[in-house]
Protein backbone atom coordinates (compact mmCIF):
# COMPACT_ATOMS: atom_id res chain seq x y z
CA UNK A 1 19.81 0.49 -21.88
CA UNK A 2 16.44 0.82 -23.88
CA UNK A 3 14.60 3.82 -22.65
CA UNK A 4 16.61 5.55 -20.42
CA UNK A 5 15.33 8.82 -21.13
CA UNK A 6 11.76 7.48 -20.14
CA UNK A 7 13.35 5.68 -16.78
CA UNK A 8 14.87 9.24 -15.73
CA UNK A 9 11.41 10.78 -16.11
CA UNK A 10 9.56 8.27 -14.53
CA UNK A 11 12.15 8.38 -11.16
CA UNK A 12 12.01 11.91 -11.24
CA UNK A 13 7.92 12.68 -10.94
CA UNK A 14 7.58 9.64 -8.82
CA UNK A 15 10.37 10.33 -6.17
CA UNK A 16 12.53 13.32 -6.80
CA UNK A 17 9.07 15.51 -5.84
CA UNK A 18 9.91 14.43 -2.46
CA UNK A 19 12.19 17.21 -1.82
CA UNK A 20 11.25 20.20 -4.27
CA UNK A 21 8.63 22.76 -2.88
CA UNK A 22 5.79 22.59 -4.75
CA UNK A 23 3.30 25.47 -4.75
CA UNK A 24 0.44 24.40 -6.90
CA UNK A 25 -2.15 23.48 -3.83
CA UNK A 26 -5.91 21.48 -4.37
CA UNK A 27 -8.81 23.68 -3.69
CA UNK A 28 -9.42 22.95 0.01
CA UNK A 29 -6.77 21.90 1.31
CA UNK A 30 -5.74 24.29 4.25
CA UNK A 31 -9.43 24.81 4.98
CA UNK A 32 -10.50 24.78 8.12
CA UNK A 33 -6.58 24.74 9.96
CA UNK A 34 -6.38 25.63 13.16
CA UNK A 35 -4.64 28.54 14.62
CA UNK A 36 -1.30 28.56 12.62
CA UNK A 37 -2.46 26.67 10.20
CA UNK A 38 -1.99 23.56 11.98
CA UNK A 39 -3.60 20.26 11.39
CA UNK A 40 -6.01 18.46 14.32
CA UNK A 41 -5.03 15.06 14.71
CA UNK A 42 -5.81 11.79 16.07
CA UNK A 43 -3.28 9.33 17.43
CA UNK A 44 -5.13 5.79 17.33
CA UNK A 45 -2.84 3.52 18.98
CA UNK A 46 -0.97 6.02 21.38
CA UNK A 47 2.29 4.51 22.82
CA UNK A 48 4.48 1.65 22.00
CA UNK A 49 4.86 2.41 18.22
CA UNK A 50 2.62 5.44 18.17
CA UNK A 51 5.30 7.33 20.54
CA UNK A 52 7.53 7.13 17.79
CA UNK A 53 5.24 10.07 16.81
CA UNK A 54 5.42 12.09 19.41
CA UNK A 55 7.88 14.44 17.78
CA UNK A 56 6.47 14.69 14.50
CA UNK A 57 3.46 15.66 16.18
CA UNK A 58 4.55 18.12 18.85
CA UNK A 59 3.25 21.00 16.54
CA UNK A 60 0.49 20.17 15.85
CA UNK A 61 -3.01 19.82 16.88
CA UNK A 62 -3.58 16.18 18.94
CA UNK A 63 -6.96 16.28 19.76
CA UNK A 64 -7.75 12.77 20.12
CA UNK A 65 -6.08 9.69 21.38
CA UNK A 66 -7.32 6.19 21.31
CA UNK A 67 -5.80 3.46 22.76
CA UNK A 68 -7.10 -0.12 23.99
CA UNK A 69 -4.58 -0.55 27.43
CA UNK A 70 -5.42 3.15 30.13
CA UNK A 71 -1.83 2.74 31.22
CA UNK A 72 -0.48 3.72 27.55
CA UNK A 73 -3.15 6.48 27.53
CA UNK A 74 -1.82 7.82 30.62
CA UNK A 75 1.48 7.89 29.00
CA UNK A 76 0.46 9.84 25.98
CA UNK A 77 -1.89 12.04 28.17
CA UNK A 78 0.97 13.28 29.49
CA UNK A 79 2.10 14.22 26.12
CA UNK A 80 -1.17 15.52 24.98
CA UNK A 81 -2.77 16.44 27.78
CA UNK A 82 -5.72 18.33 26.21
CA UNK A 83 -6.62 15.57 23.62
CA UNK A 84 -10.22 13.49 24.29
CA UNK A 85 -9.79 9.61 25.51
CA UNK A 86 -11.41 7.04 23.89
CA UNK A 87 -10.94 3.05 23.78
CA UNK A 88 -12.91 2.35 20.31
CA UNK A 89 -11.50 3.80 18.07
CA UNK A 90 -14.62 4.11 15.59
CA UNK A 91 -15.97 6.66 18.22
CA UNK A 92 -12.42 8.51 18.27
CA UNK A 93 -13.42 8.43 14.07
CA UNK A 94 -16.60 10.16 14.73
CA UNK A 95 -15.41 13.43 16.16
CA UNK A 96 -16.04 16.50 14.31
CA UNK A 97 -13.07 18.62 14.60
CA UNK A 98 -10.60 15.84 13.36
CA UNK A 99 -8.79 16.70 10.17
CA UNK A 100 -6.26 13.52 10.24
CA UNK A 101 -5.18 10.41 11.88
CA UNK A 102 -2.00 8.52 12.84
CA UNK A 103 -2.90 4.43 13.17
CA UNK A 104 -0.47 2.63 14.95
CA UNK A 105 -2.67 -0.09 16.67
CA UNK A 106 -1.65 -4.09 15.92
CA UNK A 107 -2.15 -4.71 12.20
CA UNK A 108 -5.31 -6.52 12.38
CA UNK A 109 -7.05 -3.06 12.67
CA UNK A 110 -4.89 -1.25 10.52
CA UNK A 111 -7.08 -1.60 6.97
CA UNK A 112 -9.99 -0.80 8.98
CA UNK A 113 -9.11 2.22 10.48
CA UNK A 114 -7.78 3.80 7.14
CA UNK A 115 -11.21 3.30 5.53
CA UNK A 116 -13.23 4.08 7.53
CA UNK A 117 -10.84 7.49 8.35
CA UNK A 118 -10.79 8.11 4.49
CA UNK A 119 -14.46 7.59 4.19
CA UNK A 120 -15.10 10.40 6.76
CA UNK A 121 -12.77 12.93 5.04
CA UNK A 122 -9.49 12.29 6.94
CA UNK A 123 -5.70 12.31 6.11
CA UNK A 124 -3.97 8.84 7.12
CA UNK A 125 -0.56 8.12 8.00
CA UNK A 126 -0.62 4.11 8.59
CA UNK A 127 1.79 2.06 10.24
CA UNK A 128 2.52 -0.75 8.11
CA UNK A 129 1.40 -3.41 6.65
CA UNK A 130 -1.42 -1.43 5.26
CA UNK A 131 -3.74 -4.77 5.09
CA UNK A 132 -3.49 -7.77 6.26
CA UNK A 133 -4.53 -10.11 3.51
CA UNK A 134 -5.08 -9.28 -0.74
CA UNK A 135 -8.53 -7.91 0.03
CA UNK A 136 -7.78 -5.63 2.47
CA UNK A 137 -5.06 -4.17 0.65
CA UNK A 138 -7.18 -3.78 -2.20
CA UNK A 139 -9.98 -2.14 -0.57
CA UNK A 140 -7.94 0.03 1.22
CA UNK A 141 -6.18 1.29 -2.27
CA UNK A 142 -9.86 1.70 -3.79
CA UNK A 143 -11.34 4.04 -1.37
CA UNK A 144 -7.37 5.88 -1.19
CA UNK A 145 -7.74 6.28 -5.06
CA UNK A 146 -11.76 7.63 -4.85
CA UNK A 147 -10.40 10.31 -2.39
CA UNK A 148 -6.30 11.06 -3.77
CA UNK A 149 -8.07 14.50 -5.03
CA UNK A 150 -8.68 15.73 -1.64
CA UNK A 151 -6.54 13.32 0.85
CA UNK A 152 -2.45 12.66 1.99
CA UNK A 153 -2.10 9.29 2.52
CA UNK A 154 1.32 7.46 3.75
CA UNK A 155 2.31 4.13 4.30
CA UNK A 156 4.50 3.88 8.23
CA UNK A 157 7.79 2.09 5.68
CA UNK A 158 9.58 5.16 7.70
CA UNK A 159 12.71 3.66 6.38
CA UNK A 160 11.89 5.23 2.72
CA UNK A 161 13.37 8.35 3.87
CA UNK A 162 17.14 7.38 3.68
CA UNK A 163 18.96 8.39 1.00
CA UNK A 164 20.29 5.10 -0.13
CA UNK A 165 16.30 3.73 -1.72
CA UNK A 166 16.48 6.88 -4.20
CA UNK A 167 20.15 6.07 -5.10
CA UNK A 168 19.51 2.14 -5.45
CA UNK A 169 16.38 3.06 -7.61
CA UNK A 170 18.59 5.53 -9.76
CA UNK A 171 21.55 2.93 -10.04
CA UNK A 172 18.34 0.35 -11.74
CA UNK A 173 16.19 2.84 -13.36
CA UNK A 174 19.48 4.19 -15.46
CA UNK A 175 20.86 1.15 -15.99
CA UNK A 176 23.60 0.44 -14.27
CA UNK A 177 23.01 -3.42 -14.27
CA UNK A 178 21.73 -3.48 -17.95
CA UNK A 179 18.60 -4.91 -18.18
CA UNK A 180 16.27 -5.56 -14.90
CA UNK A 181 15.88 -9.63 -14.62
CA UNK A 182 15.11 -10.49 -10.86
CA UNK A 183 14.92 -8.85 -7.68
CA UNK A 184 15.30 -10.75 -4.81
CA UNK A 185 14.36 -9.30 -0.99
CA UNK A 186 15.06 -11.24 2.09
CA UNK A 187 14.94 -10.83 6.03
CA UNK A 188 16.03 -13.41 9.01
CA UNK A 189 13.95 -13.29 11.52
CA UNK A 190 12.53 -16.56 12.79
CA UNK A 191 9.66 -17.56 15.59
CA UNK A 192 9.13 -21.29 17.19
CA UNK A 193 4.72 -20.69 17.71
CA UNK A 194 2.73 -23.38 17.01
CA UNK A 195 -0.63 -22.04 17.57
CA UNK A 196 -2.91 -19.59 19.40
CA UNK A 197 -1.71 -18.88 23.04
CA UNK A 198 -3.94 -20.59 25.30
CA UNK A 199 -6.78 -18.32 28.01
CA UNK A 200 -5.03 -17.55 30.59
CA UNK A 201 -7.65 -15.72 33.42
CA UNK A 202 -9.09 -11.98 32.61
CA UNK A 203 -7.83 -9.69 31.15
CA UNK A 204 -6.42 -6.64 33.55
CA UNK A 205 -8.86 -3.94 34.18
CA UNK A 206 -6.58 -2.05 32.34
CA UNK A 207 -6.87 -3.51 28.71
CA UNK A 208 -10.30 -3.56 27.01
CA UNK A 209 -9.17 -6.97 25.52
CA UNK A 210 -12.73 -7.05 23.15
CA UNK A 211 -11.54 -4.00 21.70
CA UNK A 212 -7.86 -5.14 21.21
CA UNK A 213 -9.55 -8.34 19.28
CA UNK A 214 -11.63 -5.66 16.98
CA UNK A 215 -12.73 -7.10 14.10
CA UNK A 216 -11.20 -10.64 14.21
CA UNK A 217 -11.84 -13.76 15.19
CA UNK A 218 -12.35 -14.16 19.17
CA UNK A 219 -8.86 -15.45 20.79
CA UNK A 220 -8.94 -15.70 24.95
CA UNK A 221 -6.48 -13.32 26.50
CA UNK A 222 -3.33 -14.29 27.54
CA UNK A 223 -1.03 -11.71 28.82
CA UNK A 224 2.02 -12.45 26.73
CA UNK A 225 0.44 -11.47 23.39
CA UNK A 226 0.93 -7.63 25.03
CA UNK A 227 4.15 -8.62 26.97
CA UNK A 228 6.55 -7.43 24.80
CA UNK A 229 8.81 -3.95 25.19
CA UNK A 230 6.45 -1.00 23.76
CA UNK A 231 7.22 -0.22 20.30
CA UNK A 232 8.40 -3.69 19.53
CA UNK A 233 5.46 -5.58 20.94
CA UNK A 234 4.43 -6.53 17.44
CA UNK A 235 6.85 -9.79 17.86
CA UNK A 236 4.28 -11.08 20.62
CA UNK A 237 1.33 -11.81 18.22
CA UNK A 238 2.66 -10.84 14.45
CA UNK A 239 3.03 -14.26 14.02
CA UNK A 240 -0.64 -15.55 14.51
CA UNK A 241 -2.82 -15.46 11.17
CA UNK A 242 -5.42 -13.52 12.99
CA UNK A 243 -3.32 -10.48 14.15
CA UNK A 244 -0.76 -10.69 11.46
CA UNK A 245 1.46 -11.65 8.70
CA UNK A 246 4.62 -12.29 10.72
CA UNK A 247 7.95 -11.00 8.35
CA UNK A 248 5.89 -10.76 5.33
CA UNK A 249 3.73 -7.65 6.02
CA UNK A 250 6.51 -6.95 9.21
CA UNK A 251 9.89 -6.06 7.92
CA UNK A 252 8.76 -7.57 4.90
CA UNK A 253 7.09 -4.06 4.27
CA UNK A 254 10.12 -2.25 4.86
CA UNK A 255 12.53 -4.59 2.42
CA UNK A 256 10.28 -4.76 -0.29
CA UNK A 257 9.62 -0.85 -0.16
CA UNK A 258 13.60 -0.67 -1.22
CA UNK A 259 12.97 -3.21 -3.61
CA UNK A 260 9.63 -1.52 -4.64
CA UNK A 261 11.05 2.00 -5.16
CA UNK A 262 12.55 0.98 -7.88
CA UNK A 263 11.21 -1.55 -9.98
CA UNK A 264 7.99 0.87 -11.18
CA UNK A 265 5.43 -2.52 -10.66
CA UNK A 266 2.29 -2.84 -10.70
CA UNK A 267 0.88 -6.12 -10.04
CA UNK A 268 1.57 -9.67 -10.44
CA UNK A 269 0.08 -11.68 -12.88
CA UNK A 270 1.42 -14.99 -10.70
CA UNK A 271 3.01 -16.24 -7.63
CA UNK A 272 3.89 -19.37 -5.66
CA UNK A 273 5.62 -20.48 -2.61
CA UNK A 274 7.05 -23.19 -0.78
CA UNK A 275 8.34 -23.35 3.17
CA UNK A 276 7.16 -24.36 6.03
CA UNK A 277 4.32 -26.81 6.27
CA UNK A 278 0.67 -24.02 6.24
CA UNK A 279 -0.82 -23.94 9.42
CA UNK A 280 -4.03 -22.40 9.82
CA UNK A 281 -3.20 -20.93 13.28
CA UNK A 282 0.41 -19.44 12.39
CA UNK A 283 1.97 -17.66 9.46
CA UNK A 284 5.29 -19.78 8.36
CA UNK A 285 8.59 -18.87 9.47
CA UNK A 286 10.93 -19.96 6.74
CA UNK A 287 8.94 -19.07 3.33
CA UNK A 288 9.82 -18.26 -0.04
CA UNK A 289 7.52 -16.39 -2.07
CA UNK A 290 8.25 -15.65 -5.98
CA UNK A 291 5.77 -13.24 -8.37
CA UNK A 292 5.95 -12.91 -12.06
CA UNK A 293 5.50 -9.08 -13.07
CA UNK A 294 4.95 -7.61 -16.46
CA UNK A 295 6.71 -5.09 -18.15
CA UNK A 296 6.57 -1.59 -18.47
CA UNK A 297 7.59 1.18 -20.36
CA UNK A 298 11.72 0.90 -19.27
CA UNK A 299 11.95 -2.85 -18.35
CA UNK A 300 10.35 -6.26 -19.39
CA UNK A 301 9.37 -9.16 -17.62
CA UNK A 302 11.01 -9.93 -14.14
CA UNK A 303 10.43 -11.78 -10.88
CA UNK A 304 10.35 -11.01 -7.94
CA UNK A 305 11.27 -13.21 -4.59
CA UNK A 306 10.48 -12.88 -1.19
CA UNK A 307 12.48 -14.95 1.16
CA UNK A 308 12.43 -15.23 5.23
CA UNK A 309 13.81 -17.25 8.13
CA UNK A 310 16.16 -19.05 6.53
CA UNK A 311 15.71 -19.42 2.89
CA UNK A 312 18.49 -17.27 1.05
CA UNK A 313 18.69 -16.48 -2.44
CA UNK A 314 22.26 -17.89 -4.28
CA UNK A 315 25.30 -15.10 -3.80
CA UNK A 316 26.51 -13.56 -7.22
CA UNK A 317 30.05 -15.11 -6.15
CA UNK A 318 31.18 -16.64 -3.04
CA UNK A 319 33.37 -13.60 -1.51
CA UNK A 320 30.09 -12.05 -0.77
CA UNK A 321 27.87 -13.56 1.80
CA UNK A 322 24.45 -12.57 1.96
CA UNK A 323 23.59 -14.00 4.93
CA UNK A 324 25.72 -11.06 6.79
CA UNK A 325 22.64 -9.11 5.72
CA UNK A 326 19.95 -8.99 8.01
CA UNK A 327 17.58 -7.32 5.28
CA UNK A 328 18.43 -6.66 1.85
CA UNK A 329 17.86 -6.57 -1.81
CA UNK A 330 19.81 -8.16 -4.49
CA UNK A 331 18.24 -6.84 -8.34
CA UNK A 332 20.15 -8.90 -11.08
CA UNK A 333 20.38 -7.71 -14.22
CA UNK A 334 21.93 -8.21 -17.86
CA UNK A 335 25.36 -6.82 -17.25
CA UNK A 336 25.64 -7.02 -13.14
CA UNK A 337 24.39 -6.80 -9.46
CA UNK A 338 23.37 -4.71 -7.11
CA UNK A 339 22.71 -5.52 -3.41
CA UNK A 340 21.64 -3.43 -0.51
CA UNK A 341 20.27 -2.89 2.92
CA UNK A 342 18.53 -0.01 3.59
CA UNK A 343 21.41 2.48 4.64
CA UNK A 344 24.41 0.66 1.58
CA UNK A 345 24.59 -0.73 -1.46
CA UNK A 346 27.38 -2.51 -3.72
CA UNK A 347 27.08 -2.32 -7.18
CA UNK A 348 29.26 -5.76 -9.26
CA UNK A 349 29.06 -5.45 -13.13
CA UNK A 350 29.37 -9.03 -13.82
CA UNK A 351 29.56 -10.84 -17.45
CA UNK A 352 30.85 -10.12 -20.89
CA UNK A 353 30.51 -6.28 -22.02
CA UNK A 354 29.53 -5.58 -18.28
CA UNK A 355 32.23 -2.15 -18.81
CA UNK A 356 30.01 -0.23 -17.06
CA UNK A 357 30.45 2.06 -20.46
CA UNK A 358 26.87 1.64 -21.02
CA UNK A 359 25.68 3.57 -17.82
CA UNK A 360 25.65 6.97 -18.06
CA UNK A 361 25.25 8.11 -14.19
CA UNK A 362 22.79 10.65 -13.46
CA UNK A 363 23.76 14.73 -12.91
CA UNK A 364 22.94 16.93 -9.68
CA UNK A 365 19.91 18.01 -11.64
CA UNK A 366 18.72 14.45 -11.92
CA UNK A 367 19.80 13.03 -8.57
CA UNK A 368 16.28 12.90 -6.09
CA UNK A 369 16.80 15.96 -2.87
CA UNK A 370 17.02 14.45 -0.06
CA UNK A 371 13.40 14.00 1.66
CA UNK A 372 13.34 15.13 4.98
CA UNK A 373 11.23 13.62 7.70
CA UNK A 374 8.99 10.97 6.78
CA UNK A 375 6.20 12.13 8.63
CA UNK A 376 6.49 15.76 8.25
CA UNK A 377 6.46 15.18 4.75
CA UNK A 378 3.13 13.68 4.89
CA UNK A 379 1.59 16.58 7.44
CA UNK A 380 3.02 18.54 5.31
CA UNK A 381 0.99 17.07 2.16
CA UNK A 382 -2.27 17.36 4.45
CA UNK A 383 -1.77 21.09 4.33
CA UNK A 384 -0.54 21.68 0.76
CA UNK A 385 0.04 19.48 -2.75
CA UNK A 386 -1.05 15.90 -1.09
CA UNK A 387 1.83 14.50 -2.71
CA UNK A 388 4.01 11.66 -0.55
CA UNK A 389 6.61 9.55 -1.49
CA UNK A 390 4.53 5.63 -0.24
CA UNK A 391 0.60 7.13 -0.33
CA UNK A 392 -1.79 4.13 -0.51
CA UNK A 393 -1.88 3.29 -4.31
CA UNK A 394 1.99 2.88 -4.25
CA UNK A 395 1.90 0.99 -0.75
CA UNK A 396 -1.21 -0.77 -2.02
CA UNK A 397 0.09 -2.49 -4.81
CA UNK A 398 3.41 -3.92 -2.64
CA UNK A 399 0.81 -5.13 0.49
CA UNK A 400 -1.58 -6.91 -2.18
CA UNK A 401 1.61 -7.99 -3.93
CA UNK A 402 2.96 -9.85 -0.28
CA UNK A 403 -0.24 -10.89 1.13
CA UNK A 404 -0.54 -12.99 -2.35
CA UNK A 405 1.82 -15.20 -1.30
CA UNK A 406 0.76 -15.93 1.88
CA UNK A 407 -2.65 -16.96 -0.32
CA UNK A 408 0.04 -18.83 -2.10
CA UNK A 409 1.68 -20.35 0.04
CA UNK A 410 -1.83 -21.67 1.67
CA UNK A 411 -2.91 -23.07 -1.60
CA UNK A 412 0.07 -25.29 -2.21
CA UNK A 413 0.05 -24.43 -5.85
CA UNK A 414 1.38 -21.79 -8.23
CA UNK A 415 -1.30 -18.88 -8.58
CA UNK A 416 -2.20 -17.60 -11.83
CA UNK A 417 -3.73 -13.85 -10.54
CA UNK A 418 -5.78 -11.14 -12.38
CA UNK A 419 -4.41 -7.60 -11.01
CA UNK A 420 -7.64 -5.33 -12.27
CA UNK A 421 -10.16 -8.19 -10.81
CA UNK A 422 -8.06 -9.12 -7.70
CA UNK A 423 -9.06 -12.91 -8.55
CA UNK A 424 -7.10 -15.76 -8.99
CA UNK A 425 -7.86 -17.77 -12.68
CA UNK A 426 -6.43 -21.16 -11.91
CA UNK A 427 -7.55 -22.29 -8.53
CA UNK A 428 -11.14 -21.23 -7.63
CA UNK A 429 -10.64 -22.46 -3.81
CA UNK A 430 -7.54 -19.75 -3.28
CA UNK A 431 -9.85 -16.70 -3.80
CA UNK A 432 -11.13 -17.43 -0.17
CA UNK A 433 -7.72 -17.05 0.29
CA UNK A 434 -7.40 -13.98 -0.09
CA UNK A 435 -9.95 -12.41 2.55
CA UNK A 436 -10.05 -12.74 6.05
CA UNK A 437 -13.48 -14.06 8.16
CA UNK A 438 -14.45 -10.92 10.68
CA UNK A 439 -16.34 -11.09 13.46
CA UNK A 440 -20.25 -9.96 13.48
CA UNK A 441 -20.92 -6.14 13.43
CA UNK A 442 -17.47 -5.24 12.06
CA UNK A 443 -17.31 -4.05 8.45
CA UNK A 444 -13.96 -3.24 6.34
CA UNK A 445 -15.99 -0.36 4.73
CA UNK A 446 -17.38 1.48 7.06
């Protein structure tokens, strides 16, 4: 394995941090805590997913919630009771005692609300997908990487937290399939939608529906977009171009984050796809999406696949079938295969020499602590080192990575793409591809 020294290095100071105490703090940084030192927060979508933050947030300061439908504020007024209301959540943005916030609205707003929170001096912990289409992904990375001096950033891929990414990545950083080739990430979830729901009467008194819209295009209300159990209600409207990126920026986030922690990428220089028929009103269901990504100082050239609702990549040999799977990973390499979901993993040296004499497995020393909880560790980084294991460059780079093959898959073509311009070189027509139309009076970077 060429450079496995390097590869040990690079997992340690980009993962293993996650569970050492670090002391070394930026100037700043636990200015202006509240009594016992604790951070003052605002919740900006504050039920459905957002209670999944209740705990987390229990100690410290909620000062604010913001939240489109009065029935979920009620419900996390009764969790916070001494937090201000608000329905817009660029007033919640504008009040002075805030320190950090927690987005968890639908993903249309999610880009949004991290600039404009960054640009005003605040921590962000965002649900994912942290964009919705290359530019937003991009623009949210830019102003993350303006501020990383004096913010915490991290990505909602809660999943990260398990033990089995930082083993996986260990397994392919050190070599234990010889040389990295292709990764391939899948998920199986399907939907039947063939356009935007039609109007169907007002909206309830309840649910300011212009602010649920935000800052895309105008779509009537119909009550099953928000019909769906709380916390899972992304599967009502995730599927619609305007609101989301169905799998792709869905679970697609989470199953490329185990593919992501360990392949050390930063972005593609092409990608294509094929699938279902583009329809300008609904993401595909069955796509497959595959990137070209350069080499870096431990591994050359590989590709990387994205496959959903239905399209499967080929089995390393029969006895194993993928398709038993839900979500996984499978990373080929020169002297085997590894495959895993986000909790296991099976490791199959396949091909001459593959003796697994070549791998040399990692000590205790070397071996990433275990992290802790995925939130905590970023409040945590809000009061001390900033450090977090998917902050907005790392998270950046995957969302810009997916979202450019949705741009691909519009376009109908392979995609030759230029990472440090965020332009594509061989199709002029696919860089309006990559940006979404918002309506008047809303700006990304506000």
């Amino acid at each position: 394995m060429k450079n496995q020294d390097i590869n040990r290095r690079s997992f340690l100071t980009s993962s293993a941090y996650a569970g050492i105490g670090l002391t070394i703090l930026p100037s700043g940084t636990l200015a202006g805590l509240g009594a016992g030192g604790k951070l003052n927060i605002a919740l900006i979508g504050a039920h459905g997913r957002g209670s999944a933050h209740y705990g987390s947030l229990a100690n410290e300061n909620v000062v604010a919630i913001c939240d489109v439908n009065a029935d979920n504020m009620a419900l996390a007024a009764k969790q916070f009771p001494k937090a201000k209301q608000y329905t817009d959540w660029r007033k919640c943005l504008e009040q002075k005692d805030l320190q950090a916030v927690v987005c968890c609205t639908p993903d249309h707003h999610h880009a949004f609300i991290a600039i404009w929170a960054m640009n005003r001096g605040l921590h962000v912990y965002c649900e994912k997908p942290l964009g919705e289409s290359v530019e937003e992904a991009r623009a949210v990375r830019a102003v993350y990487l303006a501020n990383k001096n004096k913010l915490a950033t991290q990505h909602g891929t809660q999943r990260h937290a398990g033990e089995n990414f930082d083993r996986v990545s260990e397994l392919v950083r050190n070599g234990a399939i010889g040389e990295l080739q292709d990764v391939h990430a899948w998920g199986n979830r399907v939907h039947d939608k063939t356009g935007y729901l039609p109007a169907a009467g007002a909206p309830p008194s309840t649910i300011d529906w212009d602010q649920w819209i935000g800052p895309v295009q105008w779509h009537p209300f119909n009550p099953d977009y928000v019909s769906g159990t709380p916390g899972a209600n992304c599967l009502q409207w995730n599927m619609y171009h305007d609101f989301g990126s169905w799998q792709v920026g869905d679970m697609g986030s989470h199953t490329m984050d185990l593919a992501w922690n360990a392949i050390d990428a930063g972005l593609p220089t092409s990608a294509k796809a094929d699938g279902d028929p583009y329809h300008p009103e609904v993401c595909p269901s069955a796509l497959k999406t595959m990137f070209e990504l350069p080499a870096n100082d431990w591994r050359g050239d590989i590709r990387v696949v994205w496959y959903q609702g239905g399209p499967m990549p080929k089995a390393p040999f029969k006895a194993l079938d993928l398709k038993k799977i839900g979500h996984g990973v499978m990373f080929k390499g020169s002297k085997g295969v590894l495959v895993s979901d986000f909790t296991r993993r099976i490791l199959i040296p396949t091909g001459k020499g593959a003796d697994m004499t070549y791998y040399d497995s990692p000590t205790t020393e070397e071996v990433a602590a275990p992290m802790g909880n995925f939130a905590q560790q970023w409040i945590n980084a809000c009061k001390g080192d900033l450090k977090t294991s998917c902050d907005f460059d790392y998270a950046g780079r995957m969302i810009e990575m997916l979202m450019l093959g949705l741009a691909a898959h519009q376009a109908g073509k392979q995609l030759a793409y230029d990472g440090a311009t965020g332009r594509v070189t061989n199709h002029a027509v696919a860089n309006d591809y990559l940006k979404k139309n918002y309506r008047e009076g809303w700006v990304l970077n506000g």
